[in-house]
Protein backbone atom coordinates (compact mmCIF):
# COMPACT_ATOMS: atom_id res chain seq x y z
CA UNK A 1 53.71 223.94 217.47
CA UNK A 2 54.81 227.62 218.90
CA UNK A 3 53.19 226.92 222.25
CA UNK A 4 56.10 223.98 222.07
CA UNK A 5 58.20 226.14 221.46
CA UNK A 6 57.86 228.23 223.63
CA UNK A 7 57.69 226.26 226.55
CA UNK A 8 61.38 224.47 225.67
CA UNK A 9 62.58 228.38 225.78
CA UNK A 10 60.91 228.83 229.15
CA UNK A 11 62.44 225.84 230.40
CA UNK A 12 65.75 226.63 229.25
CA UNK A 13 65.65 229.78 230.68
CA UNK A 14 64.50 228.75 233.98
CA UNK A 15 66.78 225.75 233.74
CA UNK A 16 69.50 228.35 234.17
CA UNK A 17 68.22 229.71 236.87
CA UNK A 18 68.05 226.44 238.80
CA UNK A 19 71.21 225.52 237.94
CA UNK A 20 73.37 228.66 238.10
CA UNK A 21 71.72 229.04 241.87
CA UNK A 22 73.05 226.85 244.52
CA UNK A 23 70.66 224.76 246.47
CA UNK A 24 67.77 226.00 243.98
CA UNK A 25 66.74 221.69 242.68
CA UNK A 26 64.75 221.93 239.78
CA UNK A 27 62.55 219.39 241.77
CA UNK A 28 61.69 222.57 243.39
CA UNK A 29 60.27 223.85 240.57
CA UNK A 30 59.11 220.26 238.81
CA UNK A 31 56.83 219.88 242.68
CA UNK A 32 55.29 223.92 242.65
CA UNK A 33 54.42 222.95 238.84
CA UNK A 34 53.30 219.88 239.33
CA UNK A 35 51.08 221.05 242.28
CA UNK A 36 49.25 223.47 240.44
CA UNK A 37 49.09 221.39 236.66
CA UNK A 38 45.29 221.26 236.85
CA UNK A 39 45.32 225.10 236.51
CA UNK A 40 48.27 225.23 233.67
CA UNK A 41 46.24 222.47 231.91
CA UNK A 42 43.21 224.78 230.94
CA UNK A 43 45.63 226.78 229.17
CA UNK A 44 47.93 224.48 227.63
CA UNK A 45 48.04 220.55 226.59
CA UNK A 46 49.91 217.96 228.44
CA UNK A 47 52.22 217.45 226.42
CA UNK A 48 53.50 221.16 226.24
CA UNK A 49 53.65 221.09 230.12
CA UNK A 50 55.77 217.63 229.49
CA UNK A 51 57.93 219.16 227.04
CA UNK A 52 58.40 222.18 229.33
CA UNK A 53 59.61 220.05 232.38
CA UNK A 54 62.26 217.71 230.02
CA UNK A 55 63.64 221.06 229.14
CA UNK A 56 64.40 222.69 232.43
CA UNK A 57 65.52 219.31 233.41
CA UNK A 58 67.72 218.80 230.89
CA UNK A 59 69.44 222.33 231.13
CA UNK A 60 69.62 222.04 234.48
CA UNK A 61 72.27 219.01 234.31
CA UNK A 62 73.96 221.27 232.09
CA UNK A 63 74.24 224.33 233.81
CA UNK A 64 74.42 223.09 237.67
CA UNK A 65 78.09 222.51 237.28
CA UNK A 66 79.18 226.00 236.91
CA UNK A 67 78.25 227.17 240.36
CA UNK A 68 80.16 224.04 241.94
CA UNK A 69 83.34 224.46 240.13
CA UNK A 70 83.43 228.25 241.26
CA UNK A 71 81.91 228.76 244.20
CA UNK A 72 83.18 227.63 247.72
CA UNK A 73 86.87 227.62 246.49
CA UNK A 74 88.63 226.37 249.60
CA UNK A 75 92.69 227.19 250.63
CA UNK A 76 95.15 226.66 247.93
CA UNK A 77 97.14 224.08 250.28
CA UNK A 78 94.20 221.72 250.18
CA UNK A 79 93.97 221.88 246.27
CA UNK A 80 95.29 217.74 246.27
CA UNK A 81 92.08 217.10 248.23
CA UNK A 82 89.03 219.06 246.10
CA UNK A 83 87.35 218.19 243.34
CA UNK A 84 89.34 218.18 240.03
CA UNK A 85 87.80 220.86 238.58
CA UNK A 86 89.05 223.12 241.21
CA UNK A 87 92.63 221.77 240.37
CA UNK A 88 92.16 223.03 237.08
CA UNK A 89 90.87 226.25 238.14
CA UNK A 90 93.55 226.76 240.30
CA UNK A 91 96.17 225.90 237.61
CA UNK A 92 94.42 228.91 235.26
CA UNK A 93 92.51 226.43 233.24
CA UNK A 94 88.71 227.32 234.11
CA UNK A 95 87.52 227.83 230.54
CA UNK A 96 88.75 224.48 229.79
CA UNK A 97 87.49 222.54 232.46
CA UNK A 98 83.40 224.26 231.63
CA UNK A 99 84.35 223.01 227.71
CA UNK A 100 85.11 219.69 229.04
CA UNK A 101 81.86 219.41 231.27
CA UNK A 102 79.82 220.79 228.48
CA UNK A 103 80.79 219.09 225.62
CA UNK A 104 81.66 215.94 227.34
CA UNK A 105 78.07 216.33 228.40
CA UNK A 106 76.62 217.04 225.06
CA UNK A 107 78.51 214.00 223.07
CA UNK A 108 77.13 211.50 226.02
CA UNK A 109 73.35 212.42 225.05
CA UNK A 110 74.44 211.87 221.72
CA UNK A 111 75.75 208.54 222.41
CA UNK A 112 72.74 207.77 224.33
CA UNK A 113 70.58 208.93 221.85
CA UNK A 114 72.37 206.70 218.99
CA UNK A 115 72.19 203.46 221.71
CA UNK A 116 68.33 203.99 222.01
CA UNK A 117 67.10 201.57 219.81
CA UNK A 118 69.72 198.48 220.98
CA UNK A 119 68.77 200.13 224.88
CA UNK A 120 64.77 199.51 223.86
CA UNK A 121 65.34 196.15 223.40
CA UNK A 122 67.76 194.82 225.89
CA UNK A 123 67.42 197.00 228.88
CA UNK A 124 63.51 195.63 229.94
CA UNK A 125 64.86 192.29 229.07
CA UNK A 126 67.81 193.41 232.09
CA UNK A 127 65.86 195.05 234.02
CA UNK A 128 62.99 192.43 234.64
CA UNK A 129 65.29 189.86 235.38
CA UNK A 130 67.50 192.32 237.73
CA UNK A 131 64.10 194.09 239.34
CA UNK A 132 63.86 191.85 242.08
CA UNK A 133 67.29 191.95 243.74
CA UNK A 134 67.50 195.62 243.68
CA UNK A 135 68.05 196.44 246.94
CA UNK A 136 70.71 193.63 246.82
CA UNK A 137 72.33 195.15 243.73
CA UNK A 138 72.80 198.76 245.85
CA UNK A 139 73.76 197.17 248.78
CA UNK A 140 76.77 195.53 247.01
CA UNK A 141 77.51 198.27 245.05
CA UNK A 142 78.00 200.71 247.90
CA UNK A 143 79.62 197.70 249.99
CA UNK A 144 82.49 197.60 247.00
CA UNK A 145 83.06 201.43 246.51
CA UNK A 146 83.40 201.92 250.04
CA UNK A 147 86.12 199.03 250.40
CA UNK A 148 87.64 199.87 247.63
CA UNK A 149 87.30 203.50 246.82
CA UNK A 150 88.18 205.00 250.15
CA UNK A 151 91.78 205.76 251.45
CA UNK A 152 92.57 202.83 253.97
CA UNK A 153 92.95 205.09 256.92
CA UNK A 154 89.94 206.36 256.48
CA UNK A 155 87.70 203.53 255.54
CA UNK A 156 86.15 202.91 258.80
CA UNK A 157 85.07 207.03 258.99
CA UNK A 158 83.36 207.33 255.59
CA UNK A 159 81.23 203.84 255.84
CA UNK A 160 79.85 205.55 259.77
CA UNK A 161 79.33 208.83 257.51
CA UNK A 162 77.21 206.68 254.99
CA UNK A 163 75.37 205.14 257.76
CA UNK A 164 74.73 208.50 259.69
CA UNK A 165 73.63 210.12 256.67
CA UNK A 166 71.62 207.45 255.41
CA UNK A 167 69.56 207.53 258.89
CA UNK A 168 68.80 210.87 258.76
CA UNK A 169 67.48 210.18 255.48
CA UNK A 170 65.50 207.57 256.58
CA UNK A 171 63.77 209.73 259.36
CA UNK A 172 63.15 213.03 257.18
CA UNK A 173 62.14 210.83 254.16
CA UNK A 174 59.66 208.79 256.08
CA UNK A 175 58.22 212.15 257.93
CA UNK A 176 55.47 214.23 257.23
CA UNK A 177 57.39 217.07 255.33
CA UNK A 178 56.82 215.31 252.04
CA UNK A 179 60.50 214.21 249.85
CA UNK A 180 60.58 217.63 248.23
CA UNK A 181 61.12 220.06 251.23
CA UNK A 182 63.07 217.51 253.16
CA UNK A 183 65.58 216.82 250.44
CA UNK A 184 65.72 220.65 249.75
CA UNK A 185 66.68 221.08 253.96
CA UNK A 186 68.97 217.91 253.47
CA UNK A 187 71.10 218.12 250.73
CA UNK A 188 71.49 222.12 250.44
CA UNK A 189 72.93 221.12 253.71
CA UNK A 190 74.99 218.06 253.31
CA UNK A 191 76.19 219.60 249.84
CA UNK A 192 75.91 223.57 249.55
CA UNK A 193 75.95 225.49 252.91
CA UNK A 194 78.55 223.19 255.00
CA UNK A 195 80.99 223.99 251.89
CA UNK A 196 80.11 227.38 251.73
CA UNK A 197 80.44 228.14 255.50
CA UNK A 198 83.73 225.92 255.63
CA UNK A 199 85.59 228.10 252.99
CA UNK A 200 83.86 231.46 254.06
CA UNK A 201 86.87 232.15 256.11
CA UNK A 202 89.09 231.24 253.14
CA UNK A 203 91.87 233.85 251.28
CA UNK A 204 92.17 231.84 248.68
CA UNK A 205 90.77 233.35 245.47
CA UNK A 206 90.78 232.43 241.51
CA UNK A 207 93.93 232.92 240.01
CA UNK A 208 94.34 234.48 236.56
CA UNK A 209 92.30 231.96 233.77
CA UNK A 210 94.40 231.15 230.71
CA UNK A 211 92.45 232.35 227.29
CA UNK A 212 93.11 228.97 226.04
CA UNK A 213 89.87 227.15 224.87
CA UNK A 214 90.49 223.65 223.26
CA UNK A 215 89.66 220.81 224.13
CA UNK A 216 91.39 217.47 222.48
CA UNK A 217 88.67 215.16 221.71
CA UNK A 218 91.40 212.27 221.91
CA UNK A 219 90.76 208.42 222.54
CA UNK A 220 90.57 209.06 225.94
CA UNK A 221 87.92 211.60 226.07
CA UNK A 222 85.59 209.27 223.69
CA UNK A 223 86.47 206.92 226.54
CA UNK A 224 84.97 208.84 228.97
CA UNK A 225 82.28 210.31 226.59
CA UNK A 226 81.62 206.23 226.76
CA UNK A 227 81.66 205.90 230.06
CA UNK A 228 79.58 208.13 230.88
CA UNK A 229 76.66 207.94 228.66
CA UNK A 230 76.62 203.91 229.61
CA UNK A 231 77.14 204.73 233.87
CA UNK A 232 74.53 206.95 233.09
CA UNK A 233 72.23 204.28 232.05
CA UNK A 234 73.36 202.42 235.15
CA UNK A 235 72.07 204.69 237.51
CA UNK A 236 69.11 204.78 236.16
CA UNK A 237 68.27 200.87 237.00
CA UNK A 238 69.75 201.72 240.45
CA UNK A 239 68.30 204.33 242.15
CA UNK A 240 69.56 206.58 244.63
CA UNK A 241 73.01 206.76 243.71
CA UNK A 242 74.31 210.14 242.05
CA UNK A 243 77.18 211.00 239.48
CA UNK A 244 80.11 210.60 242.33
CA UNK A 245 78.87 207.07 242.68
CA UNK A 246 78.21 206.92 238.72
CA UNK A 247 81.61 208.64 238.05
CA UNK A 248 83.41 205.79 239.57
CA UNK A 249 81.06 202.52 238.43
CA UNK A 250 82.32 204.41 235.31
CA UNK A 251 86.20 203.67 236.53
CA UNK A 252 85.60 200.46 237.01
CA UNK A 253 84.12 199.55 233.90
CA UNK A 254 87.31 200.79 231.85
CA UNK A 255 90.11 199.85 234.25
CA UNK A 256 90.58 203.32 234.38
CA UNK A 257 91.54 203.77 238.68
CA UNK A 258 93.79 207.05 238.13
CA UNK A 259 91.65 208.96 236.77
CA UNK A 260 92.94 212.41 235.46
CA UNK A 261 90.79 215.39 236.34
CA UNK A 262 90.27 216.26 232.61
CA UNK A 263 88.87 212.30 232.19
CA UNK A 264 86.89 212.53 235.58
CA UNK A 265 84.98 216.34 234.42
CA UNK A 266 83.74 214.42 230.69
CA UNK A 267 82.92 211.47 232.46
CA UNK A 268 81.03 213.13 235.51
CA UNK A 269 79.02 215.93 233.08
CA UNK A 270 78.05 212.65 231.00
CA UNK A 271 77.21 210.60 233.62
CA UNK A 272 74.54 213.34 234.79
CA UNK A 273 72.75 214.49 232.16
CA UNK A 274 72.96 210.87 230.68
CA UNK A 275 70.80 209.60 233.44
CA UNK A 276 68.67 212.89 233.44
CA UNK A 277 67.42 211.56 229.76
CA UNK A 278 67.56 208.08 230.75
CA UNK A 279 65.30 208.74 233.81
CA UNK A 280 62.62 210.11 231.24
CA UNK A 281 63.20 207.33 228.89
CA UNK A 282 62.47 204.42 231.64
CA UNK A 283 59.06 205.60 231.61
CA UNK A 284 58.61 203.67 228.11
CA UNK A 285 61.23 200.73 228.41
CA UNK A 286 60.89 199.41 232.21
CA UNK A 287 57.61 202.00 233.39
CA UNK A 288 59.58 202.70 236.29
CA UNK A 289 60.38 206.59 236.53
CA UNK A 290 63.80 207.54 238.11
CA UNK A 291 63.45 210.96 238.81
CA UNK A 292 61.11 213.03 240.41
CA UNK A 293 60.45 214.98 236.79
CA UNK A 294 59.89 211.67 235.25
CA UNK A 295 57.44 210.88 238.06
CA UNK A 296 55.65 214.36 237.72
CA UNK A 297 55.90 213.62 233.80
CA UNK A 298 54.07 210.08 234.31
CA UNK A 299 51.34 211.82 236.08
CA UNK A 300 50.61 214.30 233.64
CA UNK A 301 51.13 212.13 230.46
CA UNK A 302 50.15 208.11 232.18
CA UNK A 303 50.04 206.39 229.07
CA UNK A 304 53.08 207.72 226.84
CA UNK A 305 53.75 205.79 224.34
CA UNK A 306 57.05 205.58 221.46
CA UNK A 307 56.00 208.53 219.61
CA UNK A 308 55.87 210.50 222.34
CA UNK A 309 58.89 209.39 223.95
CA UNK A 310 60.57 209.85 220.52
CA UNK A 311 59.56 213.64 220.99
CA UNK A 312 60.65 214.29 224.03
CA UNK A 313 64.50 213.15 222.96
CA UNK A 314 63.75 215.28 220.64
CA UNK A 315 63.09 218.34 222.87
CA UNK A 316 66.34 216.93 225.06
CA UNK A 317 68.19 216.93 222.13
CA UNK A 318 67.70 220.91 221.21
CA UNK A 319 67.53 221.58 225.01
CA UNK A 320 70.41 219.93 225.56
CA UNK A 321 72.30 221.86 222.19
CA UNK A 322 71.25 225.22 223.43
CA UNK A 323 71.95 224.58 226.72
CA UNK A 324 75.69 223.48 225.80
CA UNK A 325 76.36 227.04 224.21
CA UNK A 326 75.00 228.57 227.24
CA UNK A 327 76.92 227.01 229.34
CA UNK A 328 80.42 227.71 227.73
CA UNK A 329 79.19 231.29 227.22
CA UNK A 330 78.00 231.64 230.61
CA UNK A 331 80.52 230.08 232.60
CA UNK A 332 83.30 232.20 230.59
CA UNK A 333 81.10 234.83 231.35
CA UNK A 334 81.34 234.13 235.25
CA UNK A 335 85.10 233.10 235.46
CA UNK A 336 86.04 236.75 233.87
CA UNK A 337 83.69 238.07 236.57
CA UNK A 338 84.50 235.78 239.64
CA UNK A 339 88.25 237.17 239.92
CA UNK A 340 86.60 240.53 240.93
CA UNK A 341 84.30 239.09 243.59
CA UNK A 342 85.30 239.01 247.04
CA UNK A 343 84.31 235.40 248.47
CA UNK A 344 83.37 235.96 251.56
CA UNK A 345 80.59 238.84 250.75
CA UNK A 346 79.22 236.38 247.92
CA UNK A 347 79.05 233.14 249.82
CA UNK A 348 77.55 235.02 253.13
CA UNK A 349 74.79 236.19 250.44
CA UNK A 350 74.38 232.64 249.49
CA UNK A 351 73.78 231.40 252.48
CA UNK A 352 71.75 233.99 253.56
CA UNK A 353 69.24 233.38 250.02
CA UNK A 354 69.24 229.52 250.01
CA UNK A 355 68.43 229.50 254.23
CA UNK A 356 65.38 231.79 253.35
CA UNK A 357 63.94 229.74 250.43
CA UNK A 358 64.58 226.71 252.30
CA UNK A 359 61.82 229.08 254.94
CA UNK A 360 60.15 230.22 252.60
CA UNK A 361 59.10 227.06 250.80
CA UNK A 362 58.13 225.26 254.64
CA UNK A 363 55.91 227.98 255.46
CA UNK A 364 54.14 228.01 251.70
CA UNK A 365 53.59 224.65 252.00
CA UNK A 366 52.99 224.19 255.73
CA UNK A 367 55.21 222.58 256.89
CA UNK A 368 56.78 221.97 260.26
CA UNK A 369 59.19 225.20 260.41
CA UNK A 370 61.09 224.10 263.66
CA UNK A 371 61.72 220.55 262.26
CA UNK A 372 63.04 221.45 258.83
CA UNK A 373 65.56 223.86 260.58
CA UNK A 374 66.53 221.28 262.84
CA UNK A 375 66.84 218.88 259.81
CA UNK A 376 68.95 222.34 258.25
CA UNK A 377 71.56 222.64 261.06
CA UNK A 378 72.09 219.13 261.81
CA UNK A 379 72.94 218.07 257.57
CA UNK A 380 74.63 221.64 257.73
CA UNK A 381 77.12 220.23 260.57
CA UNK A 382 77.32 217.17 258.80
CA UNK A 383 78.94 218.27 255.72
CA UNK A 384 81.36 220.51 257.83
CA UNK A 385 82.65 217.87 260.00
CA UNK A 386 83.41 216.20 256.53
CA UNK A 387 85.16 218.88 255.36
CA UNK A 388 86.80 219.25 258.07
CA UNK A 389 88.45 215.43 258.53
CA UNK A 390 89.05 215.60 254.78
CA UNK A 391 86.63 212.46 254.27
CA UNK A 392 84.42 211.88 250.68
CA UNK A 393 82.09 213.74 250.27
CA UNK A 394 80.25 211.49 248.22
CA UNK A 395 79.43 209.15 251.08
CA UNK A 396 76.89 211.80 252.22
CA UNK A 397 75.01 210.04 249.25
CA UNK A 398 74.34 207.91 252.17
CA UNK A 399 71.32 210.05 252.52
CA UNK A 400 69.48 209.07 249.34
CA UNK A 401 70.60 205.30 248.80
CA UNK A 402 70.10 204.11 252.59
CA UNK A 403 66.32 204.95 252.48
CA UNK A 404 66.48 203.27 248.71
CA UNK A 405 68.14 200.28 249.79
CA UNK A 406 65.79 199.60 252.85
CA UNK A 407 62.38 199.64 250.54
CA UNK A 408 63.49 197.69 248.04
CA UNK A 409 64.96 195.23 250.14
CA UNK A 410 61.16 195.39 251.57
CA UNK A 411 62.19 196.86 254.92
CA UNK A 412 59.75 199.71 255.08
């Protein structure tokens, strides 16, 4: 039982390292694992290396949201257009906004963890009758949310963003470089280096953080606790789409349209580590994985079964409680810090890290240097050109739900 142990502290610990580094996936990690499991499996069991992998995951979906709510801080006239965890940053209310990610995160793999046994028996009763009309199912989902989630003016823009994106997925998906190294290229891209280089000219900087550290765990943050765990569960029958898209399927389903940011930072945080357990559990109820962990978890363990699915919520479950603590503690930790950091220097250093892993990792596993970079540049100017007509961000998704759209509409 201490080699389990062991390996949940390990995956925390790297888990925080994923997720505290922009661009670093922990599908980076999950593939160079998963590449070399024959080796780690003549000195461990498979279910260690399982347990090890639901972990890192799970802290991951913690911890990733620190980085994005204080790095790339753009100018303080633009606040009414970034994400609303900046707003609260900018209004001195940074420790409250990583308490609201973190616990709002927490209490949705809770709830989903209390669902479990009404999920287990109607979700593969949903899912086989919904299983052949997926790609039908995504295609109206992202038809809606463009129509009716997108300013009016610019409408027309974000649906040839989705389309643009979702092309460029198609090619770099369906190319030699394998899914790992071209989604690292693509979406540290589309996602991390176009906001980075957009704000690296910026003056703005974080103001002084209030010392105030409640939260209100009102009606309308068990709402969104709610909302959450359940879009969470959502994305998992539909792959391809992320928290954005997950965040506002979560809207919907409570009439909730004005969203405040305190409401949209619970429900987002639940809505991503919901679905990071979920994506584990569909191995058992539908035996469909929805993650590339899950998939890497499948192959090592092919024939889990309900006690062993029963542990590994139990490994999310401390991973996830840990992980919570850490992230309040780090993130207060950073904020203090941050205010003493000059922007520029520590985005340029970004950049400069992320562009040489992304290098790095082609050469190790031989790939074609001169395409990734090309792949690099072009998602690179991609995300600034979104920045820079003020469009959503979230329709870069376009990249990931195209290419799942087209195969299971049997396109491909």
């Amino acid at each position: 039982m201490i080699d389990i142990f062991i390996a949940i502290f390990l995956g925390i610990l790297l888990g925080i390292i994923t997720g505290i580094t922009p661009g670093l996936h922990v599908n980076t990690i999950g593939i160079i694992l998963f590449s070399i499991s024959d080796e780690i499996l003549k000195y461990t069991n498979a279910l260690t290396l399982c347990s090890f992998l639901v972990s890192i995951s799970i802290c991951h979906a913690m911890i990733e949201f620190i980085p994005s709510l204080l790095l790339g801080i753009p100018e303080e006239n633009t606040i009414l257009s970034i994400q609303p965890g900046h707003r609260l940053l900018f209004k001195g209310k940074g420790k409250q906004a990583i308490r609201l990610i973190s616990v709002g995160g927490y209490f949705s793999i809770i709830l989903l963890i209390i669902l479990m046994p009404l999920l287990m028996i109607i979700l593969p009763i949903i899912y086989n009758m919904l299983k052949d009309y997926i790609g039908y199912l995504l295609l109206i989902t992202m038809i809606c949310l463009m129509i009716f989630f997108n300013k009016k003016n610019k409408k027309l823009k974000n649906i040839l963003l989705f389309l643009t994106s979702g092309i460029m997925g198609l090619f770099v998906l369906n190319s030699n470089l394998g899914n790992n190294l071209g989604l690292l290229a693509l979406l540290s891209g589309l996602f991390s280096i176009s906001n980075l280089l957009y704000s690296i000219n910026s003056k703005s900087k974080i103001p002084p953080q209030d010392d105030d550290r409640t939260i209100t765990l009102n009606n309308k943050f068990k709402k969104s606790t709610f909302a959450g765990s359940i879009s969470g569960c959502i994305l998992g029958l539909l792959p391809g789409l992320g928290p954005a898209q997950g965040t506002i399927i979560a809207q919907i389903a409570t009439f909730n349209k004005n969203i405040s940011p305190e409401e949209f930072l619970v429900t987002n945080s639940g809505v991503n580590i919901s679905d990071t357990l979920f994506s584990l559990i569909a191995i058992y109820l539908i035996n469909n994985p929805r993650s590339a962990i899950s998939v890497y978890i499948q192959n090592i363990m092919p024939n889990i079964d309900l006690i062993e699915i029963t542990f590994f919520i139990l490994v999310s479950l401390i991973s996830v409680s840990i992980a919570t603590i850490i992230s309040i503690k780090l993130g207060d930790l950073m904020i203090e810090n941050m205010i003493k950091i000059e922007y520029k220097k520590l985005n340029i250093m970004i950049i400069v890290f992320i562009s040489l892993l992304i290098i790095g990792f082609t050469i190790s596993t031989n790939g074609c240097l001169y395409y990734v970079l090309i792949c690099y540049v072009t998602s690179i100017s991609l995300g600034i050109l979104v920045n820079s007509l003020d469009l959503n961000k979230s329709s870069l998704m376009g990249v990931l739900i195209v290419p799942s759209i087209i195969t299971y509409l049997g396109l491909s």
